[in-house]
N, C-alpha and C. Protein backbone atom coordinates (compact mmCIF):
# COMPACT_ATOMS: atom_id res chain seq x y z
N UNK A 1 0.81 -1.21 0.00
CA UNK A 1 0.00 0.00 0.00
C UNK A 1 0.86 1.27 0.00
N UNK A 2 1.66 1.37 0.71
CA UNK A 2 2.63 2.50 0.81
C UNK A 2 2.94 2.86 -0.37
N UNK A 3 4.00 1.53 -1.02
CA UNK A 3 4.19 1.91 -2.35
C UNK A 3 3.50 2.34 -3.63
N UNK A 4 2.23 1.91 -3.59
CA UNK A 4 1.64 2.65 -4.42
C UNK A 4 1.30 3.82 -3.99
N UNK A 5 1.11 4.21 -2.76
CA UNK A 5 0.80 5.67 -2.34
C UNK A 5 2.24 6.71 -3.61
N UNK A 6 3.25 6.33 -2.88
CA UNK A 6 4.04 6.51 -3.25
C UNK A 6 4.43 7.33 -4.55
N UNK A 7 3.59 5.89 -5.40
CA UNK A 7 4.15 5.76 -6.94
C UNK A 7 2.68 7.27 -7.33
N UNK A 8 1.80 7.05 -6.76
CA UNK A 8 0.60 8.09 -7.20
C UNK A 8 1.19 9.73 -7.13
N UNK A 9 1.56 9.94 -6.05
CA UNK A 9 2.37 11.15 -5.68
C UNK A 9 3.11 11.51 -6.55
N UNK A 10 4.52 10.07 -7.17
CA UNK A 10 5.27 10.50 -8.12
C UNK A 10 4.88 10.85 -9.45
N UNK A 11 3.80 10.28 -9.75
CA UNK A 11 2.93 10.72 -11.30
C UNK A 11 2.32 12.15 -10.89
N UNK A 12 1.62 12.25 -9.59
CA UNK A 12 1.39 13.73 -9.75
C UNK A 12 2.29 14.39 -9.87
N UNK A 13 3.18 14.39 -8.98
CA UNK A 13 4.21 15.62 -9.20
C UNK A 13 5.70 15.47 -10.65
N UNK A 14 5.16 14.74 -11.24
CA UNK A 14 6.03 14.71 -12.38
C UNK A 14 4.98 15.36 -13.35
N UNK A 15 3.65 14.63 -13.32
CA UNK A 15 2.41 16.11 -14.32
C UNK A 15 2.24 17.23 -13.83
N UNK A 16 2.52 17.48 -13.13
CA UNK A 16 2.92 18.69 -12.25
C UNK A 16 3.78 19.55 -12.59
N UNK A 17 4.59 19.07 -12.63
CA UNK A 17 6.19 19.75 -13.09
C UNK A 17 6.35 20.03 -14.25
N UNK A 18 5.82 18.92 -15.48
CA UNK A 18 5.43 19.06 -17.03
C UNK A 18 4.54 20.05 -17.56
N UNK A 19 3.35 20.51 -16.67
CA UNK A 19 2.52 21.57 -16.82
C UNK A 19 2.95 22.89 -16.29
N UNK A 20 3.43 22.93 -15.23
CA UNK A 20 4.33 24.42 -15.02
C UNK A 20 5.47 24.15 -15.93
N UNK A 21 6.10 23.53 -16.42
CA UNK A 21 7.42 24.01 -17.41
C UNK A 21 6.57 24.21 -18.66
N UNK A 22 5.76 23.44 -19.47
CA UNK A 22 4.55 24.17 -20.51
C UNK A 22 3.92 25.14 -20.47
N UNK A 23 3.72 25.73 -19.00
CA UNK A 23 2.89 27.15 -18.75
C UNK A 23 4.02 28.36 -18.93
N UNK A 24 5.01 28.14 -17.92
CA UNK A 24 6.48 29.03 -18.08
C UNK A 24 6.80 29.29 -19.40
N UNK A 25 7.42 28.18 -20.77
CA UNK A 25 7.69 28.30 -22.13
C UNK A 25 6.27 28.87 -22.72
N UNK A 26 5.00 29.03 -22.25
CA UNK A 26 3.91 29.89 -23.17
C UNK A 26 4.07 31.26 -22.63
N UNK A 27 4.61 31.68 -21.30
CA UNK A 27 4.29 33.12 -20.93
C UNK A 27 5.32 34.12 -22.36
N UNK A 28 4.95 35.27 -22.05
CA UNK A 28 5.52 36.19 -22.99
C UNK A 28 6.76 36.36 -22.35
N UNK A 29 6.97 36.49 -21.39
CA UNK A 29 8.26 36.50 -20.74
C UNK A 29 8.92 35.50 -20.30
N UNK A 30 10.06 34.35 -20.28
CA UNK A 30 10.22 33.09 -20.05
C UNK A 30 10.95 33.32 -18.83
N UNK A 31 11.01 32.43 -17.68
CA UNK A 31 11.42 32.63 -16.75
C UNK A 31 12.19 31.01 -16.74
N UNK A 32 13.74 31.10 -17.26
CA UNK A 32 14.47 29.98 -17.57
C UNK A 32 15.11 29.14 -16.39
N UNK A 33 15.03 29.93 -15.31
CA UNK A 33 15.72 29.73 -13.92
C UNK A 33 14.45 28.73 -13.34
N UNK A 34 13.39 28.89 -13.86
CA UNK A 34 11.88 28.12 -13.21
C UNK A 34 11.64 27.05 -14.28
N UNK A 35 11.50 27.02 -15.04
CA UNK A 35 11.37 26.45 -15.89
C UNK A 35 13.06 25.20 -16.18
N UNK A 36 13.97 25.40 -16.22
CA UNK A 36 14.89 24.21 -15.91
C UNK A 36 15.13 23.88 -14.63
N UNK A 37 14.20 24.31 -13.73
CA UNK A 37 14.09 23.85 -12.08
C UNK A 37 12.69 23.25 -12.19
N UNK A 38 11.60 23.17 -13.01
CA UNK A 38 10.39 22.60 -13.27
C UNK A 38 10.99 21.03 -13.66
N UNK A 39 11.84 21.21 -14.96
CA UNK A 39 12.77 20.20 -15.65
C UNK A 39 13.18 18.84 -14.87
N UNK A 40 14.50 19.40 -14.60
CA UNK A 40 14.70 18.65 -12.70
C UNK A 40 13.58 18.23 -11.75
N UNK A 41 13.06 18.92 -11.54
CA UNK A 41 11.58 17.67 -10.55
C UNK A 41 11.06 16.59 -11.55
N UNK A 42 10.61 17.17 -12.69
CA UNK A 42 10.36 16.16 -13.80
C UNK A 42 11.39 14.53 -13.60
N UNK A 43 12.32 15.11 -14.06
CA UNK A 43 13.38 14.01 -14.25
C UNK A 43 13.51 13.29 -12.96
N UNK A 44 13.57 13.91 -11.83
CA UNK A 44 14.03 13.39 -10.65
C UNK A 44 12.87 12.41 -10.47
N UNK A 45 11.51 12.88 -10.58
CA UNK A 45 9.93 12.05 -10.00
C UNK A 45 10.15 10.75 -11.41
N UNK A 46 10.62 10.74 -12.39
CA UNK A 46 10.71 9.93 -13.31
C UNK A 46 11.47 9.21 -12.90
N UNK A 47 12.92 9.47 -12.30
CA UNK A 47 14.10 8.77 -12.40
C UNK A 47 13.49 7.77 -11.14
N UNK A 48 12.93 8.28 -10.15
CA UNK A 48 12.45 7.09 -8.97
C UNK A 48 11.36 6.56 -9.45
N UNK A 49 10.40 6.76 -10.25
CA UNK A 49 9.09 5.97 -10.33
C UNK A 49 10.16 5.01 -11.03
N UNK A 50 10.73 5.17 -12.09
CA UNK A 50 11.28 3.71 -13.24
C UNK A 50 12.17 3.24 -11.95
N UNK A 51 12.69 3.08 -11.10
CA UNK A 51 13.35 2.97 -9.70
C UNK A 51 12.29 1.53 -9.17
N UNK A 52 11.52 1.87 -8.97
CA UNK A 52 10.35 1.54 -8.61
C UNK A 52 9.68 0.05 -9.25
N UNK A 53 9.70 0.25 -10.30
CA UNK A 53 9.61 -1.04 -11.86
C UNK A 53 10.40 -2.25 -11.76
């Protein structure tokens, strides 16, 4: 049970992270410091869910 708690959290916050770095690259002004720190959570919540497999 845990672990799937777990694994749910990591899919949110990896669609999470994919939708603020898509919202950041649409603003008129890009804010690159947020947006390759959006990046990184991405990768990181990916790199443990396949962890996980």
């Amino acid at each position: 049970m845990p672990v799937l708690l777990f694994s749910i959290a990591l899919v949110l916050i990896l669609v999470h992270a994919v939708v603020t770095a898509i919202q950041i690259l649409q603003a008129p002004k890009q804010n690159w410091f947020e947006f390759v720190y959006q990046l990184a959570i991405a990768v990181a919540a990916l790199w443990f869910l396949l962890q996980q497999l």
